[in-house]
Protein backbone atom coordinates (compact mmCIF):
# COMPACT_ATOMS: atom_id res chain seq x y z
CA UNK A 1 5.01 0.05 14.15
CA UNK A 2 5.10 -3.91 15.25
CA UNK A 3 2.06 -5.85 15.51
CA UNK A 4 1.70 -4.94 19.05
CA UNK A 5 2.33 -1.41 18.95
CA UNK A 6 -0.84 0.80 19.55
CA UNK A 7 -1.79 3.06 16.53
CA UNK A 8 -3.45 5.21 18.99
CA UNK A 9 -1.39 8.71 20.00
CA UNK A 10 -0.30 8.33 23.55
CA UNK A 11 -2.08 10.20 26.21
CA UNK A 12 -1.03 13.89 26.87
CA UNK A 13 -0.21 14.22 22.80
CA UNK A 14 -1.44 17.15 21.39
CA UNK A 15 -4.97 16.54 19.59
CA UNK A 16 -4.54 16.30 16.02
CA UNK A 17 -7.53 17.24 13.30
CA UNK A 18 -9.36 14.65 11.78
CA UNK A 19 -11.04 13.89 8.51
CA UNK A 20 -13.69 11.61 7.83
CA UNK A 21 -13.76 9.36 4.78
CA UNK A 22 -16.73 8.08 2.75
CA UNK A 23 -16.25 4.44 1.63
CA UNK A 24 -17.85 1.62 0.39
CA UNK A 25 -17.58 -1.95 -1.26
CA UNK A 26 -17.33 -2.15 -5.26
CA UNK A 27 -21.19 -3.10 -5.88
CA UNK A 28 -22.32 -0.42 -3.09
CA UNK A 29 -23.86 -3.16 -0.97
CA UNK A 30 -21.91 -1.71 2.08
CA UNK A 31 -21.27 2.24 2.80
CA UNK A 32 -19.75 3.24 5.95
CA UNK A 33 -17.41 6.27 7.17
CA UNK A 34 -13.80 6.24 8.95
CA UNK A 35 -12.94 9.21 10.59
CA UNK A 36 -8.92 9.10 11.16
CA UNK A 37 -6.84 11.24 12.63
CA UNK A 38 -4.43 12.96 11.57
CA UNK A 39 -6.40 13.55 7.91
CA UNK A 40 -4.45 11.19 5.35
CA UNK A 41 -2.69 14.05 3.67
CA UNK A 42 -1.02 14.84 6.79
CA UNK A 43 2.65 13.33 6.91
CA UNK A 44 2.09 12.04 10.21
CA UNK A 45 -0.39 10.03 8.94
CA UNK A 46 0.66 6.50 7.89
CA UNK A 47 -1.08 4.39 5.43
CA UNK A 48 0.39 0.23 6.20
CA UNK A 49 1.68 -1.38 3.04
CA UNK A 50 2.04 -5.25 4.53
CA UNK A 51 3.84 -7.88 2.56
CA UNK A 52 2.44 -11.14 4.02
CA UNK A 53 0.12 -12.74 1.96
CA UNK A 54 -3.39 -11.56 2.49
CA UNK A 55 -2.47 -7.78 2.29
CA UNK A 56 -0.22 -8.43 -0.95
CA UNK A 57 -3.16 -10.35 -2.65
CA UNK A 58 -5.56 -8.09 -2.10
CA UNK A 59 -3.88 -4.71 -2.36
CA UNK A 60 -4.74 -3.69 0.84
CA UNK A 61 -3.96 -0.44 1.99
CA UNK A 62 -4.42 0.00 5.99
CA UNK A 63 -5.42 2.48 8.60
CA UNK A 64 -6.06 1.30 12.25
CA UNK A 65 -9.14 3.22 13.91
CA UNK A 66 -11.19 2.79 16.79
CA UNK A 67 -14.17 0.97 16.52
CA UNK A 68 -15.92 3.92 17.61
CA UNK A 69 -14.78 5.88 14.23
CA UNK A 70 -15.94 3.64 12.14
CA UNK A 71 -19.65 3.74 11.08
CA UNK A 72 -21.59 1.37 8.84
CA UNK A 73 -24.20 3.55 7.05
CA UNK A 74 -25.30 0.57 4.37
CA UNK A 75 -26.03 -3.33 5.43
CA UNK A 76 -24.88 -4.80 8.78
CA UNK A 77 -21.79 -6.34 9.87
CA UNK A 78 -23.28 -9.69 9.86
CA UNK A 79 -23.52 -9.42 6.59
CA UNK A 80 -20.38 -9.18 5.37
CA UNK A 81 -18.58 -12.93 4.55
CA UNK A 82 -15.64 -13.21 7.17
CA UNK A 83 -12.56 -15.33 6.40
CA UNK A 84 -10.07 -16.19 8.72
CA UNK A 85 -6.69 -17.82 8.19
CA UNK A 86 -3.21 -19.76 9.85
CA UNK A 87 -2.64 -21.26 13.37
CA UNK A 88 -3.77 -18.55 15.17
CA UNK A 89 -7.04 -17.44 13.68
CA UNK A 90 -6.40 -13.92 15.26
CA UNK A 91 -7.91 -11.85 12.49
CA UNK A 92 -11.39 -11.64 10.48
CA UNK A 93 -11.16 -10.17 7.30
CA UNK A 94 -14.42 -8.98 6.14
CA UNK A 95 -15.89 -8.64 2.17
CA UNK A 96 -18.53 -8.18 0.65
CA UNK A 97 -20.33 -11.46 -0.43
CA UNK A 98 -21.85 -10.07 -3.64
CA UNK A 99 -18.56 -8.10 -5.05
CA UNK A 100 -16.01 -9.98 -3.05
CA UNK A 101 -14.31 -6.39 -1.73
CA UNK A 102 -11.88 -6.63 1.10
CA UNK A 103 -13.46 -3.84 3.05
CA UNK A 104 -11.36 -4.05 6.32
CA UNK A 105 -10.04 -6.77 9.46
CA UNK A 106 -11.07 -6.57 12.71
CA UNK A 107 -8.97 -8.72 15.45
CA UNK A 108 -10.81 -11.73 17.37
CA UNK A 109 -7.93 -11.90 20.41
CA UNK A 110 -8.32 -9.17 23.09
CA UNK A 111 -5.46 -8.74 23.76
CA UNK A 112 -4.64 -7.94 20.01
CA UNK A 113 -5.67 -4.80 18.46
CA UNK A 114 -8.83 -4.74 20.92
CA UNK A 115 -11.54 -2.03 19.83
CA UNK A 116 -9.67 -1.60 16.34
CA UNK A 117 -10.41 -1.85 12.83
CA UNK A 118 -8.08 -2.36 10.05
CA UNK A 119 -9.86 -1.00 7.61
CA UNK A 120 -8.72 -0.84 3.74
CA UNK A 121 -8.33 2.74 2.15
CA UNK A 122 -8.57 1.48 -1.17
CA UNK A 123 -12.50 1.43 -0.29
CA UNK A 124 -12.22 5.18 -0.01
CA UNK A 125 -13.54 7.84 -1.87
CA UNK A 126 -11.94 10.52 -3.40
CA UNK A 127 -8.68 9.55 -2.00
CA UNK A 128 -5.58 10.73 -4.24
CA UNK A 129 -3.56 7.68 -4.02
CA UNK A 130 -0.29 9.36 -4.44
CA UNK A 131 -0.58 11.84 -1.20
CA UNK A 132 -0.78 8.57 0.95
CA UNK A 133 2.42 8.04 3.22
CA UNK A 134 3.34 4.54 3.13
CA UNK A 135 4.94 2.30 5.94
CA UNK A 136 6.04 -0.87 5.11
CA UNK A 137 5.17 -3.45 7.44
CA UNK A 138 6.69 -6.82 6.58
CA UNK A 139 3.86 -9.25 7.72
CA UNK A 140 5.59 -12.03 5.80
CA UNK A 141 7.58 -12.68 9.05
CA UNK A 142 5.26 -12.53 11.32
């Protein structure tokens, strides 16, 4: 998938099950659910592994859902710390400001990613680790 591509199945494909993940930052400051579809154990189901810099210094792990399937249970959005980065300033990258957890990236161009999260399945719980199917996605050369 390229930056631009759309995560999201195209319309008239078959609907796929869904699972719904508990997650939450280090400290527990912030819980919240992602329901993704297909379920992560499901081949189809691809987990990003990006080399550019954020991604590789925080370990992140990605999954691209709607907004709408993605539900803050604990604290608001506004309280997470936001940090944005480069010439472009297209993404926010949102932690928590007690434990400093990367908890997922949300874009700020419309025309980039619009209604999406990028959330960070190394928040999950109860996620074997190993199942995932990785895609490499260099960032680096973005």
């Amino acid at each position: 998938m390229s930056f631009t591509e759309s995560p999201i199945l195209a319309a008239g494909s078959p609907k796929l099950e869904s699972a719904t993940y508990q997650a939450s930052c280090h400290c527990g400051r912030f819980e919240y659910s992602v329901t993704h579809s297909p379920p992560l154990t499901d081949p189809r189901s691809e987990v990003i592994d990006c080399n550019c810099s954020i991604c590789t210094r925080n370990g992140y792990l990605i999954i691209h859902v709607p907004e709408a399937k993605f539900k803050l249970e604990k604290g608001s959005e506004d309280e997470f710390t936001t940090y944005t980065f480069g010439p472009k300033h297209k993404v926010a990258h949102y932690f928590c400001p007690s434990c400093g957890t990367s908890c997922f990236c949300k874009s700020l161009d419309p025309g980039f990613f619009a209604n999406m999260k990028a959330v960070n399945v190394r928040m999950f719980k109860d996620v074997e680790f190993k199942s995932l199917h990785l895609k490499f996605m260099d960032g680096k050369s973005y």
